[in-house]
C-alpha atoms as a PDB file:
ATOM      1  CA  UNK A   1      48.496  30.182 -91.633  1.00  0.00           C
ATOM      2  CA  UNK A   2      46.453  32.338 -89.142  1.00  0.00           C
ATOM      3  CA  UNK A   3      43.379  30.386 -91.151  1.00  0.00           C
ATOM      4  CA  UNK A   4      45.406  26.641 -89.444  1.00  0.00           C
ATOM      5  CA  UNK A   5      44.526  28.370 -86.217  1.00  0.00           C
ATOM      6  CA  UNK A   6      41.369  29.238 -86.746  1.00  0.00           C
ATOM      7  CA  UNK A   7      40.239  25.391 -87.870  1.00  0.00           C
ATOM      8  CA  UNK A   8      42.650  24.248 -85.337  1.00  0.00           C
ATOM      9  CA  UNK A   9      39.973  26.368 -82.248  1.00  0.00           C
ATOM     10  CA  UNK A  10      37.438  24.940 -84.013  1.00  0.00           C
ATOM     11  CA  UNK A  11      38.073  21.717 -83.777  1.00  0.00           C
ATOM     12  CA  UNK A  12      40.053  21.857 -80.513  1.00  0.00           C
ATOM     13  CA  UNK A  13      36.266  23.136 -79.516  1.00  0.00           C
ATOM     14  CA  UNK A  14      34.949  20.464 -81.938  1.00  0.00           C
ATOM     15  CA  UNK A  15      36.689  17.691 -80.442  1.00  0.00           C
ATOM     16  CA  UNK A  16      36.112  18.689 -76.110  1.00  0.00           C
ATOM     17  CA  UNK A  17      32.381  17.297 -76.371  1.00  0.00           C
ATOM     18  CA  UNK A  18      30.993  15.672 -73.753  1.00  0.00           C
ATOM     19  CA  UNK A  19      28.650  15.265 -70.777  1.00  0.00           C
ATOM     20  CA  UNK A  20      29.177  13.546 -67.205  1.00  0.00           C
ATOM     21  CA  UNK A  21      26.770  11.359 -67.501  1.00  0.00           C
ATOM     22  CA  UNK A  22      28.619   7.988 -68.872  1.00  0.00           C
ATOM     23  CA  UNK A  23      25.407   5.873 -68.662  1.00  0.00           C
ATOM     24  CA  UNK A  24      26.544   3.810 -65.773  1.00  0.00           C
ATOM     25  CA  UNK A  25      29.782   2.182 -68.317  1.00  0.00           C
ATOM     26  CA  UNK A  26      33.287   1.659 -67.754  1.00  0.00           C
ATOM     27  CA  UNK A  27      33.651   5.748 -68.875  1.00  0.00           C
ATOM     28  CA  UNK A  28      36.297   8.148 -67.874  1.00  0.00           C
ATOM     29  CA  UNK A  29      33.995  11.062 -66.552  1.00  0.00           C
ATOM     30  CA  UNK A  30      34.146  13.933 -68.665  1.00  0.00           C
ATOM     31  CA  UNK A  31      34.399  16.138 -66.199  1.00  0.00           C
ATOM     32  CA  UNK A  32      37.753  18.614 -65.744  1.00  0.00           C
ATOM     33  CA  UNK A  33      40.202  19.373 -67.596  1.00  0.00           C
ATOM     34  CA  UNK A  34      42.169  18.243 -70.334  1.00  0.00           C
ATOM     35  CA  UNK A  35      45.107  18.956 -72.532  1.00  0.00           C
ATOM     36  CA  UNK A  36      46.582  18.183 -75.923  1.00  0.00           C
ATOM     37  CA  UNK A  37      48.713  15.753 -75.990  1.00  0.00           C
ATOM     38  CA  UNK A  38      48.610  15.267 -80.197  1.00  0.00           C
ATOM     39  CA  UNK A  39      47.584  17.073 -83.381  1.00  0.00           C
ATOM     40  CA  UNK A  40      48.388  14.846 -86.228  1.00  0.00           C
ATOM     41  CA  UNK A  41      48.035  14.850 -89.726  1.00  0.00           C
ATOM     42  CA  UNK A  42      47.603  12.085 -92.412  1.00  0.00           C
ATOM     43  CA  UNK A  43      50.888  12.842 -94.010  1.00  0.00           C
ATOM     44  CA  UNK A  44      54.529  13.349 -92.256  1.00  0.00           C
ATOM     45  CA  UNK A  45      55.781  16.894 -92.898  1.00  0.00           C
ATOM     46  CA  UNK A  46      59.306  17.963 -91.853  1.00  0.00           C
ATOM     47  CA  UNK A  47      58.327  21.285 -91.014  1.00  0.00           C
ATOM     48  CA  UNK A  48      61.153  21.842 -88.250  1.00  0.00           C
ATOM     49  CA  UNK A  49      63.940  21.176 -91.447  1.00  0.00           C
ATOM     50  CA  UNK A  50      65.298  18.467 -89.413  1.00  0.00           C
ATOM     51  CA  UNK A  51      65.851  15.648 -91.755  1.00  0.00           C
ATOM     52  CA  UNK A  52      63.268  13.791 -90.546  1.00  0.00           C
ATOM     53  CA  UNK A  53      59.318  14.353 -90.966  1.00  0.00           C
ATOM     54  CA  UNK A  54      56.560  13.172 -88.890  1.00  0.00           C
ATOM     55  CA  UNK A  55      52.721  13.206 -88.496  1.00  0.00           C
ATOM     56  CA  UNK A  56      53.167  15.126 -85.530  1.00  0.00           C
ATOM     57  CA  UNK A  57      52.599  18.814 -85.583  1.00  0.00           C
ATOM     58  CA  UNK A  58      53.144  19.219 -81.759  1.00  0.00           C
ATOM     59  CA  UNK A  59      56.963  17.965 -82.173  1.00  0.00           C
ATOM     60  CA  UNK A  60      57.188  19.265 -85.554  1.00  0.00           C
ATOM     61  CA  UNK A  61      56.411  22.910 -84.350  1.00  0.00           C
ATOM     62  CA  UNK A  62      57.018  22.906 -80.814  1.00  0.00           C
ATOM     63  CA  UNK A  63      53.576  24.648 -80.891  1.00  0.00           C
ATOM     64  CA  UNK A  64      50.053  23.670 -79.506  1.00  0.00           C
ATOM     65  CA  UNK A  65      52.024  22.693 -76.243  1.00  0.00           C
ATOM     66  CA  UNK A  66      49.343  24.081 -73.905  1.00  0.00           C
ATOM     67  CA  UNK A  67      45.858  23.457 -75.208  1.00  0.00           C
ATOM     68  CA  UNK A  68      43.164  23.095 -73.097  1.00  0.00           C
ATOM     69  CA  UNK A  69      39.316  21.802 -72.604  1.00  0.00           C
ATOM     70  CA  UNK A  70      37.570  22.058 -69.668  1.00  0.00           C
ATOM     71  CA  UNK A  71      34.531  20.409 -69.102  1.00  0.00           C
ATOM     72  CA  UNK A  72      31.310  21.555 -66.623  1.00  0.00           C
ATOM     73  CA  UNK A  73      29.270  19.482 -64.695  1.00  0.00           C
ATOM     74  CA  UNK A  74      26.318  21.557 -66.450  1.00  0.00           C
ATOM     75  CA  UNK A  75      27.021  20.893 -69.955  1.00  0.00           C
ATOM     76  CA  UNK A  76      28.818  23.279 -70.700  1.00  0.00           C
ATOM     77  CA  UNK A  77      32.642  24.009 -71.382  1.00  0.00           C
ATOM     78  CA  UNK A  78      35.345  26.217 -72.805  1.00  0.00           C
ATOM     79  CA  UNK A  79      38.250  25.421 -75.245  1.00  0.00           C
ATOM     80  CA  UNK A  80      41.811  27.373 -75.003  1.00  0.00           C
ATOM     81  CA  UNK A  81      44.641  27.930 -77.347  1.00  0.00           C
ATOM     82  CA  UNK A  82      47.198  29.357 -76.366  1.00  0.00           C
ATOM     83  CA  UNK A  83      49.182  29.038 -79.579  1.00  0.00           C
ATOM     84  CA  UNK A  84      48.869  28.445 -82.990  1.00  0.00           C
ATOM     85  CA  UNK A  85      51.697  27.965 -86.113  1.00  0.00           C
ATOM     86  CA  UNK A  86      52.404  30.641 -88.591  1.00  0.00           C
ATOM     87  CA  UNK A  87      53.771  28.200 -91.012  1.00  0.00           C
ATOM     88  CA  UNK A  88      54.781  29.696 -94.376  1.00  0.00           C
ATOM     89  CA  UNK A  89      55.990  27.286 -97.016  1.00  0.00           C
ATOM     90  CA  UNK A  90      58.429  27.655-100.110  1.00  0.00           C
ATOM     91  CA  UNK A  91      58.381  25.511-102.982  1.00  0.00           C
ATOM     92  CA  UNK A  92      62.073  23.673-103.364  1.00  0.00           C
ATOM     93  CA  UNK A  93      63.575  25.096-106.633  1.00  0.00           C
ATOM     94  CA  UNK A  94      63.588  22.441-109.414  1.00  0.00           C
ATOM     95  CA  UNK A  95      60.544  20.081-107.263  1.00  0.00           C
ATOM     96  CA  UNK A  96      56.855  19.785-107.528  1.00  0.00           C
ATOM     97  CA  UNK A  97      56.389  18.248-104.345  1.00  0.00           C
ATOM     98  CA  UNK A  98      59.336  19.093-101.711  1.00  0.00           C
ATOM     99  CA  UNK A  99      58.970  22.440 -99.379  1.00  0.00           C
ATOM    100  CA  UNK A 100      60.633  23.963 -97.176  1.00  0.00           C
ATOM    101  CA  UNK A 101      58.876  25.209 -94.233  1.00  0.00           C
ATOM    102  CA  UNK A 102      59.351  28.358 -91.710  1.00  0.00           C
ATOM    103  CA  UNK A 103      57.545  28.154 -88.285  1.00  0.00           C
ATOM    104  CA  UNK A 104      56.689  30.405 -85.869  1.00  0.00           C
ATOM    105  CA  UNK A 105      54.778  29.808 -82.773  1.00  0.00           C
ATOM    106  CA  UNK A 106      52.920  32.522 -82.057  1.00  0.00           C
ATOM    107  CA  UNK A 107      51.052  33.212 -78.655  1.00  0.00           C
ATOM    108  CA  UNK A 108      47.848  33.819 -78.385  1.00  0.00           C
ATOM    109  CA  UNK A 109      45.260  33.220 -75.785  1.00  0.00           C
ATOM    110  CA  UNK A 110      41.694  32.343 -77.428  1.00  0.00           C
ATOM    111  CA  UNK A 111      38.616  30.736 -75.089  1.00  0.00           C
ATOM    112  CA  UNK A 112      35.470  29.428 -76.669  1.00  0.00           C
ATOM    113  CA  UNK A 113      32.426  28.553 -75.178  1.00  0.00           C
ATOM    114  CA  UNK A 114      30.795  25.263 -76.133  1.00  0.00           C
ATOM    115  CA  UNK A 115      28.111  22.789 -75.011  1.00  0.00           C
ATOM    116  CA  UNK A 116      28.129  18.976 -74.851  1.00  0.00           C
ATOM    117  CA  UNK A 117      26.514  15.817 -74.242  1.00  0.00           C
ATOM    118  CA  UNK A 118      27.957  12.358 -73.902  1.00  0.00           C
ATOM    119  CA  UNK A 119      26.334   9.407 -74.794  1.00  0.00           C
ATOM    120  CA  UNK A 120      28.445   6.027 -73.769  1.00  0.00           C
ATOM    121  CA  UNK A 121      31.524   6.804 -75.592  1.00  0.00           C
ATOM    122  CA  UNK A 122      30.263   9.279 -78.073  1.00  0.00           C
ATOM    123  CA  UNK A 123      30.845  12.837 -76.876  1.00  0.00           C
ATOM    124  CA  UNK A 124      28.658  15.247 -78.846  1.00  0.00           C
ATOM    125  CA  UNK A 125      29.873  18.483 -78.624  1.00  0.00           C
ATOM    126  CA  UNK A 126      27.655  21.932 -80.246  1.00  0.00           C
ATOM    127  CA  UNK A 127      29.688  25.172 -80.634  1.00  0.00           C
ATOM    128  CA  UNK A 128      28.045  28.155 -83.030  1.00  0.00           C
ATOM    129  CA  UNK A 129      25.332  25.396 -84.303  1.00  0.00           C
ATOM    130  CA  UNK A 130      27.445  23.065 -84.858  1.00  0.00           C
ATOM    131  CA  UNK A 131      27.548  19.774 -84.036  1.00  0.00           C
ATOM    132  CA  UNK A 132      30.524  17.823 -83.685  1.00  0.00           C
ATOM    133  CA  UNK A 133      31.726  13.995 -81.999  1.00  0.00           C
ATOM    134  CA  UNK A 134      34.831  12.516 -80.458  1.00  0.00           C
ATOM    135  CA  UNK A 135      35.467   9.693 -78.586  1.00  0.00           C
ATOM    136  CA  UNK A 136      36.219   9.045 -75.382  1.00  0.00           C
ATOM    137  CA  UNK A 137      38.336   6.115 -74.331  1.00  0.00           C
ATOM    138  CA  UNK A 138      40.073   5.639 -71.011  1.00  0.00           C
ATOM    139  CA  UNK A 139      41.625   9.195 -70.536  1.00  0.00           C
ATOM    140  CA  UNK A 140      41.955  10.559 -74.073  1.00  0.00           C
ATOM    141  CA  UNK A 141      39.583  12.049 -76.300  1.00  0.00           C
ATOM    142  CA  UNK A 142      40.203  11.683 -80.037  1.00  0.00           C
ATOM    143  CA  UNK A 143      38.843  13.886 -82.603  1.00  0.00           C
ATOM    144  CA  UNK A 144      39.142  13.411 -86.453  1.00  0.00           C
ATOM    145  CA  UNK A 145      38.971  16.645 -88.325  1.00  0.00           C
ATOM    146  CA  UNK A 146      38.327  15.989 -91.737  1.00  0.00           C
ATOM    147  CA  UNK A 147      40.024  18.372 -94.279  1.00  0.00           C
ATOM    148  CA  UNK A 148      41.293  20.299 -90.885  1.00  0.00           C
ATOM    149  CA  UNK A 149      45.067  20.781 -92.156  1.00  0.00           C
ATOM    150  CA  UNK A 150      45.238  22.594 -95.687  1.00  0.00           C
ATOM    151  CA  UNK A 151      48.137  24.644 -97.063  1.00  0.00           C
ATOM    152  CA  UNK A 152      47.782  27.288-100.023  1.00  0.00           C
ATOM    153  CA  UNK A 153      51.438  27.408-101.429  1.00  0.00           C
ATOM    154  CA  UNK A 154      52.034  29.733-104.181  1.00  0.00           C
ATOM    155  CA  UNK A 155      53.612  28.042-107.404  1.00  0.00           C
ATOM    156  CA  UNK A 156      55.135  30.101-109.286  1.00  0.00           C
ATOM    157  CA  UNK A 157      51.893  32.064-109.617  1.00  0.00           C
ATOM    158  CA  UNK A 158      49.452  29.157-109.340  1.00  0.00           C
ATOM    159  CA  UNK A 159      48.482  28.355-105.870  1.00  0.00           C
ATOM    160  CA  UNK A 160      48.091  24.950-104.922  1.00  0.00           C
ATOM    161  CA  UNK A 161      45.970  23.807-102.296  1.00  0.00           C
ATOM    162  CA  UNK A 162      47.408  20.724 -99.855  1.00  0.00           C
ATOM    163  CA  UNK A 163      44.578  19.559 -97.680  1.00  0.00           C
ATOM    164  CA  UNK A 164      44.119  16.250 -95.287  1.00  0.00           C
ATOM    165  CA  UNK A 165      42.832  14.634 -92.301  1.00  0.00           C
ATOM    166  CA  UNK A 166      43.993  16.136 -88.923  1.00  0.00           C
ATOM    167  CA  UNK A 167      43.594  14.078 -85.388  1.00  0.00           C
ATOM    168  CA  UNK A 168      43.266  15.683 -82.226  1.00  0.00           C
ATOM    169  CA  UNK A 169      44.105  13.797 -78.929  1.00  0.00           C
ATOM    170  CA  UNK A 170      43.044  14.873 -75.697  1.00  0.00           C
ATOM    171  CA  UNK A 171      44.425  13.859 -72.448  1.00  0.00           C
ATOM    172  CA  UNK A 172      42.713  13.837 -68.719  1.00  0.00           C
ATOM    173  CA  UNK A 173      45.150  15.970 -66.197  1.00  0.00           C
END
């Protein structure tokens, strides 16, 4: 699930683009800091064995509690995780579809560099050549991450590959 991580710096990176300059409108400025405040995905997943699932990975893991973008007057930023989720599924015995999931929050401190420029609402963020855009409204910043959240469960020898939407939300401090 290391791989979750990975996308998940990405497009934690992916999603912090931006610029100061909000045209004169109605804009949050960019500028500062800010933190996670969701990571959802299309589909609710119980993945705390709780009874009861939900789209959010944040309560459903306990993890990603602490993410962070910071944004430069310059154009310039840096993304940190400070977490990810090991998540390690198991196939219910006699299903096709059920799992049963075993999370661990693992910390890990990982900062990544990234550029941005902001135009109105549309914050266009570039990290490693690639370009990426979120918007800004108020004090969040959503990002969409298409195909972010994907899960390779082994079945009984066949590995299946679950894969879907994930949305990142972004919070001025």
């Amino acid at each position: 699930m290391k791989n979750l991580f990975g996308l998940l710096l990405v497009a934690i990176t992916l999603t912090a683009c931006s610029s100061d300059d909000d045209g004169g409108s109605n804009t949050t400025s960019i500028e500062g800091t800010w933190k996670m405040s969701a990571f959802n995905t299309e589909t609710a997943h119980d993945l705390n064995n709780d009874g009861t699932a939900s789209t959010s990975v944040m309560d459903e893991t306990n993890c990603y509690q602490n993410e962070t973008i910071v944004f430069d007057a310059n154009g310039t930023g840096t993304a940190t995780s400070n977490s990810y989720a090991d998540i390690e599924l198991t196939l219910v015995t006699g299903t096709t579809d059920e799992y049963e999931y075993t999370v661990t929050c693992v910390s890990e401190t990982e900062s990544t560099p990234f550029a941005y420029t902001q135009n109105g609402n549309e914050i266009i963020l570039t990290m490693d050549g690639f370009n990426q855009t979120a918007t800004l409204s108020g004090n969040t910043l959503t990002y969409v991450f298409e195909d972010g959240f994907f899960v390779e469960v082994d079945n009984n020898g066949t590995t299946v590959t679950v894969t879907e939407d994930i949305t990142f939300v972004f919070t001025k401090q």
